[in-house]
Protein backbone atom coordinates (compact mmCIF):
# COMPACT_ATOMS: atom_id res chain seq x y z
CA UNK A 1 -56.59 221.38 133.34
CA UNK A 2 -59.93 219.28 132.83
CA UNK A 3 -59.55 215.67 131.72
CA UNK A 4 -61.98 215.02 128.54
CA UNK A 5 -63.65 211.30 128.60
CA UNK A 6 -63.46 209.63 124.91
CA UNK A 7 -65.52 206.97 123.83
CA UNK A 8 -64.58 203.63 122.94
CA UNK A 9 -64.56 204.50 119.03
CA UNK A 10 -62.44 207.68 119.81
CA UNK A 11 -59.64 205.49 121.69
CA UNK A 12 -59.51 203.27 118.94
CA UNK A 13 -59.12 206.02 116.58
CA UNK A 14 -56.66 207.43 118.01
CA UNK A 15 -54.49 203.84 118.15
CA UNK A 16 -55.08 203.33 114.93
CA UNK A 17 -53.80 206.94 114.16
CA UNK A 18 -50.86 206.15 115.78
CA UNK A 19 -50.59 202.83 114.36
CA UNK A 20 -51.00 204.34 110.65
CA UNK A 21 -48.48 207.22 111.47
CA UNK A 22 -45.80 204.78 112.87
CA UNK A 23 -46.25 202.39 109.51
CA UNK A 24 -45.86 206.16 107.83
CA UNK A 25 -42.90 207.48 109.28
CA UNK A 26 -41.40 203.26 109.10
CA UNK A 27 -42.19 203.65 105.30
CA UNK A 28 -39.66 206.51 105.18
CA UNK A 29 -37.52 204.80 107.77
CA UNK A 30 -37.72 201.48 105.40
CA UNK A 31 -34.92 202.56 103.56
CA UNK A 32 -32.65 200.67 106.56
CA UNK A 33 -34.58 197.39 105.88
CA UNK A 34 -34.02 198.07 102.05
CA UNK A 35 -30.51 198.76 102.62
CA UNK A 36 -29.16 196.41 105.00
CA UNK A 37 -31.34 193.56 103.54
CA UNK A 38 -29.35 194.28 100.01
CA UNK A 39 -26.02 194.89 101.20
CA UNK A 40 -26.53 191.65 103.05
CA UNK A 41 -28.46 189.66 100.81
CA UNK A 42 -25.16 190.94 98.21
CA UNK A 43 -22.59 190.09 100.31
CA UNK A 44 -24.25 186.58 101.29
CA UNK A 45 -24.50 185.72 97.35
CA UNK A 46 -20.83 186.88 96.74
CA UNK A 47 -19.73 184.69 99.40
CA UNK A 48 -21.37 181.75 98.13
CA UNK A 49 -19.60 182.06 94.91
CA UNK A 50 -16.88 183.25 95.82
CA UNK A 51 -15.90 180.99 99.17
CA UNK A 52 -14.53 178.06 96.90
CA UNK A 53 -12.19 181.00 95.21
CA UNK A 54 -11.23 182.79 98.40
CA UNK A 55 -11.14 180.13 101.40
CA UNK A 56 -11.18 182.07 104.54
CA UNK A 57 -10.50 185.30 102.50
CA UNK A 58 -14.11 185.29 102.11
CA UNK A 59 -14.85 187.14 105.26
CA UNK A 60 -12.83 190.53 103.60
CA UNK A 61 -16.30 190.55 101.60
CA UNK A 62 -18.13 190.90 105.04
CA UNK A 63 -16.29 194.46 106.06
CA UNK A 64 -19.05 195.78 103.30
CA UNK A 65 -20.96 195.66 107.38
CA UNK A 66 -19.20 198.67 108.60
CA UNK A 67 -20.09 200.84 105.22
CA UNK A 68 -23.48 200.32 106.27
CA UNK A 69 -23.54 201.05 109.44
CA UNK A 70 -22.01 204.35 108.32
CA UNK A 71 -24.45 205.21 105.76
CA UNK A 72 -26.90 203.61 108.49
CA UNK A 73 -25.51 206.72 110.88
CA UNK A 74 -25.09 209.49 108.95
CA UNK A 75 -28.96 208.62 107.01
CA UNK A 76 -30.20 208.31 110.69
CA UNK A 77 -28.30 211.88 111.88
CA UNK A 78 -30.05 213.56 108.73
CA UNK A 79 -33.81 212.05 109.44
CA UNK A 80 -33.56 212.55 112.86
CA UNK A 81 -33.45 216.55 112.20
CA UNK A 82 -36.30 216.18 109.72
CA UNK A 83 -38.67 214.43 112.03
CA UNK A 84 -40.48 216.72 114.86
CA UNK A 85 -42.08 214.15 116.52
CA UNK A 86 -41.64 210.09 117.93
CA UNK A 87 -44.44 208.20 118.39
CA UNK A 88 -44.11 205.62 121.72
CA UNK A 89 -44.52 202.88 119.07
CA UNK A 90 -41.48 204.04 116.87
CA UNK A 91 -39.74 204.80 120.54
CA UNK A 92 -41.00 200.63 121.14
CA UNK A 93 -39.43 199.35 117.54
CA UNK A 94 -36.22 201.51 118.63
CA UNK A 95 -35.60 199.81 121.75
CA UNK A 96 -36.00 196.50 119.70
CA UNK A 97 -33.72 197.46 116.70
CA UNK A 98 -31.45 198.55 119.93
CA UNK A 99 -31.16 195.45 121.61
CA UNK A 100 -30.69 193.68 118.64
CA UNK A 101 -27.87 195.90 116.96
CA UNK A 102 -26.09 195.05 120.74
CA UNK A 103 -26.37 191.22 120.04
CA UNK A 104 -24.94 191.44 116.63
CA UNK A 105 -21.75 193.68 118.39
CA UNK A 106 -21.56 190.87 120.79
CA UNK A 107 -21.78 188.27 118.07
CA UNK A 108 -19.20 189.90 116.24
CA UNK A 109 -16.86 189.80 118.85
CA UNK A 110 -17.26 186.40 119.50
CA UNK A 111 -16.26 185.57 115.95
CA UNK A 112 -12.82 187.28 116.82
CA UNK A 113 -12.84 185.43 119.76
CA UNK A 114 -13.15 182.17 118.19
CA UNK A 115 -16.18 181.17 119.60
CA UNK A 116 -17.91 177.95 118.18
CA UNK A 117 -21.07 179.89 116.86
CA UNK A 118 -22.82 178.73 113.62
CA UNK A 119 -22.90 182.46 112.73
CA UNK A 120 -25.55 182.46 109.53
CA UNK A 121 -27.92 181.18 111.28
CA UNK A 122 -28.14 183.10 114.50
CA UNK A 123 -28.35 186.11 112.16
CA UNK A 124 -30.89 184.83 110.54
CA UNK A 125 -32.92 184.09 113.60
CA UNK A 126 -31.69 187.71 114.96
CA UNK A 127 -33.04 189.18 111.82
CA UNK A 128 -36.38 187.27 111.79
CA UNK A 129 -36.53 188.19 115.69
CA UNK A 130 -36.30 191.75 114.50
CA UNK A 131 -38.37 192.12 111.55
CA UNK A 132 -41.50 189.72 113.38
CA UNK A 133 -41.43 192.28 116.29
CA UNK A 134 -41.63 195.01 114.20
CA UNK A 135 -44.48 194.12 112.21
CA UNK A 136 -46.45 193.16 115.19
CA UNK A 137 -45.67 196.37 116.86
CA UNK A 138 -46.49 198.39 113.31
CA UNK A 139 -49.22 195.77 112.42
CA UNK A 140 -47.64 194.96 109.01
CA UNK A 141 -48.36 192.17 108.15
CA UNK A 142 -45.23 191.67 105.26
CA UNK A 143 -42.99 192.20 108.22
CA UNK A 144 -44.62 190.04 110.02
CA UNK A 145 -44.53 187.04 107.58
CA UNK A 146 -41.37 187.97 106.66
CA UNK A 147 -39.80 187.44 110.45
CA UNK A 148 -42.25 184.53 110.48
CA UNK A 149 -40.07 182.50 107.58
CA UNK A 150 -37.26 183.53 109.43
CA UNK A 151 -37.66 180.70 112.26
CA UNK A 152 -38.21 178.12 110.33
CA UNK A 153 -35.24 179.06 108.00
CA UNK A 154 -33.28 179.60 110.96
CA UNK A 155 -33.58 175.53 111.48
CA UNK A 156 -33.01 174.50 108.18
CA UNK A 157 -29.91 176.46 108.09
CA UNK A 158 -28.53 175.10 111.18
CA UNK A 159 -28.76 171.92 109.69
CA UNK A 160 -26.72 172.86 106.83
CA UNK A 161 -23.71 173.74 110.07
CA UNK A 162 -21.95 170.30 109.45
CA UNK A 163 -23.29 168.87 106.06
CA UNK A 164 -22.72 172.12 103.31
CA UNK A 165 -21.38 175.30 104.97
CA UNK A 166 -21.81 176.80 101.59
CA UNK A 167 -25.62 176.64 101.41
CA UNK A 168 -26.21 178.42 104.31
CA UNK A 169 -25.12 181.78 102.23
CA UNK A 170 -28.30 180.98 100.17
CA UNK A 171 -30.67 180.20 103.04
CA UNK A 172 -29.10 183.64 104.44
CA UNK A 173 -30.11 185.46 101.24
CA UNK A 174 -33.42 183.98 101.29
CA UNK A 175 -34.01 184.89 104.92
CA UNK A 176 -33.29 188.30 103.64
CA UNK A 177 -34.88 188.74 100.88
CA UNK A 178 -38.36 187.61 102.49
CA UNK A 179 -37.46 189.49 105.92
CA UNK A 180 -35.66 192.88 104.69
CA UNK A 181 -35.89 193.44 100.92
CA UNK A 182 -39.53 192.28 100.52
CA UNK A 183 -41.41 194.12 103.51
CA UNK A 184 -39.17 197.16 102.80
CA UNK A 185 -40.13 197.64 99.39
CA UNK A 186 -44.12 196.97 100.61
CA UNK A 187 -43.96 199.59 103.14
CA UNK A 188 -42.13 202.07 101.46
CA UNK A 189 -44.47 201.53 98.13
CA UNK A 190 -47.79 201.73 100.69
CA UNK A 191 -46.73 205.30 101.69
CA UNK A 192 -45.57 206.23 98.32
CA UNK A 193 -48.44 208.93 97.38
């Protein structure tokens, strides 16, 4: 088989193709961010208002997680017979999303294992790690600012670790809101046509 040169234009074309396909196929896909950044951002407010009620009781609110990994699972299981082909950039944002998903397993378990962790805001910095990466790697530039606001959130809320525990449920829905909820909405209203 005979290798065909393309120009410089062509190549670019065709990344940009791939780049516009990947925000495409993400725009379907952005019903995880939408999702996961209102269960959170909902079980972050609920928490704050509800901590003073509750006490340590407050973490039953939490186990709304698992119901969305399992709508996560069996939304992903459905799409993933729907869609005939991955691009290597949505094979790239996988492998992030992957890692990721592993470090919030492992932070989980350190939680039952007592670990010292200031939890809210090492997701928040997970999240912004998450979202930033996948706007670079999509070139959206929402996501991107989004993840962005993350770091610098991810500091104030540690400082909130000793002085009000309770804020940091408001930073966390913050985070979200400009990380998840936001960019989600964007990129799912840019493909809407």
């Amino acid at each position: 088989m005979e290798e065909k040169e393309i120009s410089a234009n062509e190549s670019i074309d065709i990344i940009q193709n791939m780049i516009l396909k990947a925000q495409k196929n993400y725009s379907v896909d952005s019903f995880y961010y939408i999702m996961w950044g209102w269960l959170t951002f909902t079980a972050s407010i609920l928490s704050y208002f509800l901590a003073p009620i509750l006490h340590e009781k407050t973490s039953l609110i939490w186990l709304l997680m698992p119901l969305g990994g399992v709508i996560s699972f069996i939304y992903g299981a459905n799409q993933s017979k729907k869609q005939k082909v991955i691009t290597h950039i949505e094979t790239h944002v996988n492998q992030v999303w992957l890692t990721l998903g592993i470090a919030f397993i492992a932070i989980m378990i350190s939680i039952f294992l007592k670990v010292n962790l200031a939890i809210l805001p090492t997701f928040i910095l997970l999240y912004g790690i998450g979202i930033f990466c996948t706007g670079r790697i999509i070139k959206f530039m929402p996501m991107i600012i989004g993840g962005a606001l993350c770091f610098p959130l991810f500091i104030f809320c540690s400082y909130y670790v000793f002085d009000n525990f309770l804020n940091q449920y408001l930073i966390l829905a913050f985070a979200l809101l400009v990380s998840y909820i936001i960019p989600g909405h964007l990129l799912k209203a840019k493909f809407k046509n």
